[in-house]
C-alpha atoms as a PDB file:
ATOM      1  CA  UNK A   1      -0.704 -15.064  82.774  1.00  0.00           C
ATOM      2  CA  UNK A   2       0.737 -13.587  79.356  1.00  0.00           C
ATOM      3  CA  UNK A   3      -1.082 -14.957  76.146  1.00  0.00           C
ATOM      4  CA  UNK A   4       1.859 -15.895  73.627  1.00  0.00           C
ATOM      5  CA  UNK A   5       1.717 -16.617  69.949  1.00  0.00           C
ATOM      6  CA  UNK A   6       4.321 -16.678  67.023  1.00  0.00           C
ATOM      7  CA  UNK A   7       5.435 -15.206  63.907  1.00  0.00           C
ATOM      8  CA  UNK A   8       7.842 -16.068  61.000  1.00  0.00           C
ATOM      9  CA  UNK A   9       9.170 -12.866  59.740  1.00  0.00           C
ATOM     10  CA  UNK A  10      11.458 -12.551  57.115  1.00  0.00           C
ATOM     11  CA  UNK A  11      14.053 -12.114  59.670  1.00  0.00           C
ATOM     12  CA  UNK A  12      13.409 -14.688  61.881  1.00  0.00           C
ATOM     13  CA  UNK A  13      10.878 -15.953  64.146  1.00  0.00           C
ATOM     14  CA  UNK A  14       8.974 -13.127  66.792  1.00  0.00           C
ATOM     15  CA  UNK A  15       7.946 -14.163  69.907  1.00  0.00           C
ATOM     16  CA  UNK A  16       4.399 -11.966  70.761  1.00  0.00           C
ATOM     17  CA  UNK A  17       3.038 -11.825  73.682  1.00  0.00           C
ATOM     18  CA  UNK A  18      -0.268 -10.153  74.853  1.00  0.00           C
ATOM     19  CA  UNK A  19      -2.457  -9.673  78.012  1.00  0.00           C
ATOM     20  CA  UNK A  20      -6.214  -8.800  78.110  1.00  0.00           C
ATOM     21  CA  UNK A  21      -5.333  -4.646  77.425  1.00  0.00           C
ATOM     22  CA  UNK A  22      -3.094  -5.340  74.199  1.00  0.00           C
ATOM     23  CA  UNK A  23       0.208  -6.438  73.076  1.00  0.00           C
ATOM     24  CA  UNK A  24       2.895  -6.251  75.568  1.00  0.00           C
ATOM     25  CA  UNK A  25       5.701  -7.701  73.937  1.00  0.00           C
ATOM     26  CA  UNK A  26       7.466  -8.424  70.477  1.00  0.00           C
ATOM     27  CA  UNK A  27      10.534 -10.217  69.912  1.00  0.00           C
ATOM     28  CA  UNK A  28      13.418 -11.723  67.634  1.00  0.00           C
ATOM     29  CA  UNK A  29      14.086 -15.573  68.794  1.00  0.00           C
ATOM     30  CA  UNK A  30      17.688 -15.138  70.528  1.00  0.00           C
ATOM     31  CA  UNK A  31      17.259 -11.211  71.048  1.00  0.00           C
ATOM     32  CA  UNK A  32      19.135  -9.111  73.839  1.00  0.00           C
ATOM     33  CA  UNK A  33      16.555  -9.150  76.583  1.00  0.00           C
ATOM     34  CA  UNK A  34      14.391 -11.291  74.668  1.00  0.00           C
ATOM     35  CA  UNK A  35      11.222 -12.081  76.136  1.00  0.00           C
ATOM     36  CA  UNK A  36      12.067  -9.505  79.083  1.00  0.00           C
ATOM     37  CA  UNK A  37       9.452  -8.949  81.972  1.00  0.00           C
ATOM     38  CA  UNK A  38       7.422 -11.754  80.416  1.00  0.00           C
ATOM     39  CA  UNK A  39       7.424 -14.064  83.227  1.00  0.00           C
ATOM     40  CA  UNK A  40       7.581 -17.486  83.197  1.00  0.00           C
ATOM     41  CA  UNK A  41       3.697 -18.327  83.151  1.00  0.00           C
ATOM     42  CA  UNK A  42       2.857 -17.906  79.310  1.00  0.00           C
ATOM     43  CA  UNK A  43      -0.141 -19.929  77.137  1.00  0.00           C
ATOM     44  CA  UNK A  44       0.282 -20.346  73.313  1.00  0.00           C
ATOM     45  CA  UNK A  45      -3.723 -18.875  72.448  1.00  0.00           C
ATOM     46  CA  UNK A  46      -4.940 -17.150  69.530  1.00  0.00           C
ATOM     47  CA  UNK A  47      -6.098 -13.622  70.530  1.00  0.00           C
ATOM     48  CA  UNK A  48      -7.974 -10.731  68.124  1.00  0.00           C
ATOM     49  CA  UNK A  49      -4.516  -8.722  68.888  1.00  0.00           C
ATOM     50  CA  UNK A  50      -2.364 -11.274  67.571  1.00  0.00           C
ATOM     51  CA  UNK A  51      -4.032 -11.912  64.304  1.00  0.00           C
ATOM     52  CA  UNK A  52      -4.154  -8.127  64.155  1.00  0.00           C
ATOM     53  CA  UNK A  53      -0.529  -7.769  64.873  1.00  0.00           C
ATOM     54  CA  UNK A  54       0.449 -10.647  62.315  1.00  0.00           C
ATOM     55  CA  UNK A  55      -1.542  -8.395  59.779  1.00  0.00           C
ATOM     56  CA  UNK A  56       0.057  -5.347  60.812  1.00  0.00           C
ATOM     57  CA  UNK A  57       3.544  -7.705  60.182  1.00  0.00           C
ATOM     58  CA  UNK A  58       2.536  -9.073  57.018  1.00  0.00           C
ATOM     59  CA  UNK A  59       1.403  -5.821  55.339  1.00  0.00           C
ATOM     60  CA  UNK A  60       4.383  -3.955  56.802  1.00  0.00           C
ATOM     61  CA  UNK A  61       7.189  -6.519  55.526  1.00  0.00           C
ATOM     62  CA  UNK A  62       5.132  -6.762  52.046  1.00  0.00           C
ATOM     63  CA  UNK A  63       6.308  -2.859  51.815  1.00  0.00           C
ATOM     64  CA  UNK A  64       2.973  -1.455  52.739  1.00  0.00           C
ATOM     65  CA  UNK A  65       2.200   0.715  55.412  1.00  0.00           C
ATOM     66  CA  UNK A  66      -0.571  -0.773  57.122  1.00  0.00           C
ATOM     67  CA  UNK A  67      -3.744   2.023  57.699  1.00  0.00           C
ATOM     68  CA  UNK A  68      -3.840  -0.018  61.218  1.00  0.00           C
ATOM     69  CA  UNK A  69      -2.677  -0.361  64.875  1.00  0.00           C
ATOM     70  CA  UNK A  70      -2.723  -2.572  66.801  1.00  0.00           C
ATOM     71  CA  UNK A  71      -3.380  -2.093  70.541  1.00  0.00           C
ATOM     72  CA  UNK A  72      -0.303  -1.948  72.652  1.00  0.00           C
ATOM     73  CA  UNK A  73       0.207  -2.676  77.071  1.00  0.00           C
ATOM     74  CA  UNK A  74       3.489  -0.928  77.152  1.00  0.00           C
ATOM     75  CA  UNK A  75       5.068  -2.013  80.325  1.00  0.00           C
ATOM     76  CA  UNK A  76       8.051  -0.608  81.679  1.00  0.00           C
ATOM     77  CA  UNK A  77       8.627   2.351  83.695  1.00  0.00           C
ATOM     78  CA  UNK A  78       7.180   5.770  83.411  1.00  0.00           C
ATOM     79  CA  UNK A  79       9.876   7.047  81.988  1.00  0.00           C
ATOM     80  CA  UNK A  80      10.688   3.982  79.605  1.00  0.00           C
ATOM     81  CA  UNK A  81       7.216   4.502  78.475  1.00  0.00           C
ATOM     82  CA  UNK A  82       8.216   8.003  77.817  1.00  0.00           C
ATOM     83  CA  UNK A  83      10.629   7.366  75.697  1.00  0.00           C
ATOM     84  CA  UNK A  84       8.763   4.434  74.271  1.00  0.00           C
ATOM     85  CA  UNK A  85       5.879   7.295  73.283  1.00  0.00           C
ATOM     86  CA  UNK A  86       8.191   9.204  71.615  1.00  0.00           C
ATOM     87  CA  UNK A  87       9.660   6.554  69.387  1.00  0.00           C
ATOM     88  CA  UNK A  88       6.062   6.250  68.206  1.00  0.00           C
ATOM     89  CA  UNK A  89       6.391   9.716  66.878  1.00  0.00           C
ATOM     90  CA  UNK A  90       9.027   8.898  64.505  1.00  0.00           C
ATOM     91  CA  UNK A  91       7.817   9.074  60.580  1.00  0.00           C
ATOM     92  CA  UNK A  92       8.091   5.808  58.829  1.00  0.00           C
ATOM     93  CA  UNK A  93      11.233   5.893  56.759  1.00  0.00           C
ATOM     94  CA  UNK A  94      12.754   8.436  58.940  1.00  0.00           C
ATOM     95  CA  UNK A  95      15.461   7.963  60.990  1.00  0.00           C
ATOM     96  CA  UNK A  96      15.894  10.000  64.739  1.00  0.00           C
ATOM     97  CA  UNK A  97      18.826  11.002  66.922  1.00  0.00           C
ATOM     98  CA  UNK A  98      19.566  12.540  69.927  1.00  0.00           C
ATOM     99  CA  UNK A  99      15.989  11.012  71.669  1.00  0.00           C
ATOM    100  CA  UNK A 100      17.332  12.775  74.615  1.00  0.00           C
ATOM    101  CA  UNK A 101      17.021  16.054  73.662  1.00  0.00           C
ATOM    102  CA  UNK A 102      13.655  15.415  72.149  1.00  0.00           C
ATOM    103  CA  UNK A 103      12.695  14.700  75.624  1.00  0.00           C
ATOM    104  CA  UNK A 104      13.736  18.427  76.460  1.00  0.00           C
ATOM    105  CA  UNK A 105      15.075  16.992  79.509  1.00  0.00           C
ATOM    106  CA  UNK A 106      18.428  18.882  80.767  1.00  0.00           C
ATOM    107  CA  UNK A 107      18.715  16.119  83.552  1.00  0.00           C
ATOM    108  CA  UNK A 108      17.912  13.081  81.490  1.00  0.00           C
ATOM    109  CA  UNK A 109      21.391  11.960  79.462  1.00  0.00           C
ATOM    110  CA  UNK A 110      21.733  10.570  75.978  1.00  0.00           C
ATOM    111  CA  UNK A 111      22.620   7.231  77.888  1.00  0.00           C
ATOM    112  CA  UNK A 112      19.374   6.956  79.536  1.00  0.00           C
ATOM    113  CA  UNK A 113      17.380   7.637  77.134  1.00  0.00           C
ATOM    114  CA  UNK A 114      19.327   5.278  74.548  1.00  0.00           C
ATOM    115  CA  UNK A 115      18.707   2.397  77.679  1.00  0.00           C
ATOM    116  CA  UNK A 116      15.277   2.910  77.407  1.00  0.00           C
ATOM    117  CA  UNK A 117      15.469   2.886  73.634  1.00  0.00           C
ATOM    118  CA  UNK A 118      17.338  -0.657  73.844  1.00  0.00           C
ATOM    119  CA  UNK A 119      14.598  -2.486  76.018  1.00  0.00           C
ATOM    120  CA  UNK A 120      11.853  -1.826  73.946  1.00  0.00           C
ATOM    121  CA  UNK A 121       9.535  -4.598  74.755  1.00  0.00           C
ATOM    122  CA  UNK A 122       7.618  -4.282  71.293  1.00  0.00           C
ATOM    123  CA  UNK A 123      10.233  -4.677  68.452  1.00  0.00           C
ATOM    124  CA  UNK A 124       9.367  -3.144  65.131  1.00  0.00           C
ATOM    125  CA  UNK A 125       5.969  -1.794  66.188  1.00  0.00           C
ATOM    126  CA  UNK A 126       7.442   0.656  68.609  1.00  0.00           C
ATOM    127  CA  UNK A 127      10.278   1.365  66.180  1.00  0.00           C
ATOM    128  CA  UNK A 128      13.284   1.469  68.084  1.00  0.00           C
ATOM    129  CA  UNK A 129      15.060   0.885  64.521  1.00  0.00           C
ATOM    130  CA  UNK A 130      14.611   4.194  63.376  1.00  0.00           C
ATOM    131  CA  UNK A 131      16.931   5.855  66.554  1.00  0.00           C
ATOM    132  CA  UNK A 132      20.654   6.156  65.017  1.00  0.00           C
ATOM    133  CA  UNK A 133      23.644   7.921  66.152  1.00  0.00           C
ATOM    134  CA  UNK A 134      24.255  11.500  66.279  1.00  0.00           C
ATOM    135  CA  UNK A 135      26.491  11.331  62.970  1.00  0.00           C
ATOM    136  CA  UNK A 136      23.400   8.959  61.643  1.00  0.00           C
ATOM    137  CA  UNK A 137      25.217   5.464  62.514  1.00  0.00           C
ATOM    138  CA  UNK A 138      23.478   2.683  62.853  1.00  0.00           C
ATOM    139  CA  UNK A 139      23.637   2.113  66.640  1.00  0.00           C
ATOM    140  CA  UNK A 140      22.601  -0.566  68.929  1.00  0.00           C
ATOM    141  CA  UNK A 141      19.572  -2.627  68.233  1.00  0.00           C
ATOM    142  CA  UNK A 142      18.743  -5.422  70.793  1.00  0.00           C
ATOM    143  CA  UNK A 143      17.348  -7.006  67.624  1.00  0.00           C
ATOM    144  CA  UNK A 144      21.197  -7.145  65.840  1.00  0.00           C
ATOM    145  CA  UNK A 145      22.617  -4.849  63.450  1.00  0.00           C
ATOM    146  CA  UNK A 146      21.845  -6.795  60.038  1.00  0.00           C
ATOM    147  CA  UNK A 147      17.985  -6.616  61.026  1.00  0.00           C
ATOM    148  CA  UNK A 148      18.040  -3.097  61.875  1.00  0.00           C
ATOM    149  CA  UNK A 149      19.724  -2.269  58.633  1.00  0.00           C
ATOM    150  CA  UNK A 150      17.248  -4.824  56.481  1.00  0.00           C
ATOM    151  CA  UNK A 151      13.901  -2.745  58.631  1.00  0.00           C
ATOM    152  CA  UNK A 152      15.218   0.330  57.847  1.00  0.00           C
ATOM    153  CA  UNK A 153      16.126  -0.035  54.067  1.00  0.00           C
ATOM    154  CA  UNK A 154      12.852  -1.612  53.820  1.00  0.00           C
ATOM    155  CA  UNK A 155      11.038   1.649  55.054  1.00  0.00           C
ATOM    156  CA  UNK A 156      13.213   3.881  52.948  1.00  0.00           C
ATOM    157  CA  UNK A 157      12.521   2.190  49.783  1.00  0.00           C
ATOM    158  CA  UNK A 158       8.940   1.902  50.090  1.00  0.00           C
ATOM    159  CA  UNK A 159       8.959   5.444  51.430  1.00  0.00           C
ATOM    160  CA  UNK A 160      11.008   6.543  48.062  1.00  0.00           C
ATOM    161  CA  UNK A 161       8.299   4.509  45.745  1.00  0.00           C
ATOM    162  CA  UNK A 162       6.120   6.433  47.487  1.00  0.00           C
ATOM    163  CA  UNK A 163       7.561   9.873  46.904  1.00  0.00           C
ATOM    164  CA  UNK A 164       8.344   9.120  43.439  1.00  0.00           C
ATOM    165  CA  UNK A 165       4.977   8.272  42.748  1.00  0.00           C
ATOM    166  CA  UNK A 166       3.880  12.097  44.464  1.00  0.00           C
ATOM    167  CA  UNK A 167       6.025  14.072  42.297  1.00  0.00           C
ATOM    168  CA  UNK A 168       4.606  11.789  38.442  1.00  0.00           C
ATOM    169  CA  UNK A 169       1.186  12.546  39.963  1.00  0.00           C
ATOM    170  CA  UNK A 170       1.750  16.528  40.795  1.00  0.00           C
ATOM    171  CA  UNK A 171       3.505  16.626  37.181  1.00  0.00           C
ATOM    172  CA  UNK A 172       0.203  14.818  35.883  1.00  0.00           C
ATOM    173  CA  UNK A 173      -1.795  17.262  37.414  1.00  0.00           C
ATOM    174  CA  UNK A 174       0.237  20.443  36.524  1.00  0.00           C
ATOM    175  CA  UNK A 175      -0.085  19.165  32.358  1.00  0.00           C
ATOM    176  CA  UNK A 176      -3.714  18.857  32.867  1.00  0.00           C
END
C-alpha cells in the first residue's frame, strides 16, 4: 500500500506518494498520467519523506536551492529509470535537449526517450521541466505548458541572482 500526502504549490495542488524505500511519485492535481502506477490502495499518513519533500518544495519555490534530497523509489522500467537518472544530471537553471543522444544510444530514438521523459512519476524533483526541444522550445510537459514555463523562469532567475552576485564578489575581491 502507497503512503499519500499533499501539497499546495504555487501552481496547484501535488499529489505525493511514498512507500517504505522513498518517494515514488509527485504530481499536479489533473496531470497527464497523474497518479500513474499508483494503484488504487493509498493511505493519507505523514511520513519523514514527505515532510522532507514539502521542505525540499518550500525552499525550492521560495527561490532557494535546497542543500537537500530527498530519497526517491523510482519505479518504472529499466530504461525509464535510465532516462529518469539522467534528467537528474541536468544543472538547475539549465535547460537539456536531445536526451537521446545523451543516452549515446544509436538504437534508442528521440521519441523514446522523450516517452520516458513525459511519464516521469516524480514531477519537479526529477526535473523533466528542464528537457526542451532541439531549437530550445518548450515541449511537452505532462504537468502543462504554463507550469513548465513558471518552473523554469523560476530557476533561471534565481540562477541569474546567483551569478550576479559571483561576478560583485570576484570584483570585491580583485579591489582588495
Amino acid at each position: 500500500m502507497n503512503a499519500v500526502s499533499t501539497y499546495q504549490s504555487p501552481l496547484g495542488e501535488l499529489l505525493l506518494a511514498a512507500d517504505e524505500e522513498g518517494l515514488t511519485g509527485m504530481w499536479f492535481q489533473g496531470q497527464k498520467y497523474f497518479a500513474a502506477g499508483l494503484g488504487e490502495e493509498t493511505e493519507p499518513r505523514r511520513l519523514p519523506v514527505f515532510e522532507e519533500t514539502k521542505r525540499w518544495l518550500d525552499l525550492y519555490f521560495q527561490g532557494k536551492r535546497p542543500d537537500f534530497f530527498p530519497e526517491l523509489h523510482m519505479q518504472g522500467t529499466p530504461f525509464q529509470k535510465l532516462v529518469w537518472e539522467l534528467l537528474l544530471q541536468i544543472p538547475y537553471g539549465e535547460l537539456a535537449g536531445q536526451i537521446a543522444a545523451q543516452l549515446d544510444r544509436t538504437s534508442m530514438s528521440a521519441q523514446a526517450a522523450g516517452g520516458a521523459v513525459g511519464h516521469n512519476k516524480i514531477s519537479i524533483l526529477i526535473p523533466c521541466h528542464r528537457v526542451v526541444g532541439r531549437d530550445q522550445s518548450l515541449t511537452g510537459y505532462a504537468g502543462g505548458l504554463e507550469r513548465k514555463k513558471w518552473l523554469l523562469e523560476l530557476e533561471q532567475e534565481v540562477r541569474r541572482l546567483r551569478d550576479d552576485r559571483e561576478k560583485k564578489q570576484e570584483v570585491s575581491n580583485e579591489n582588495l
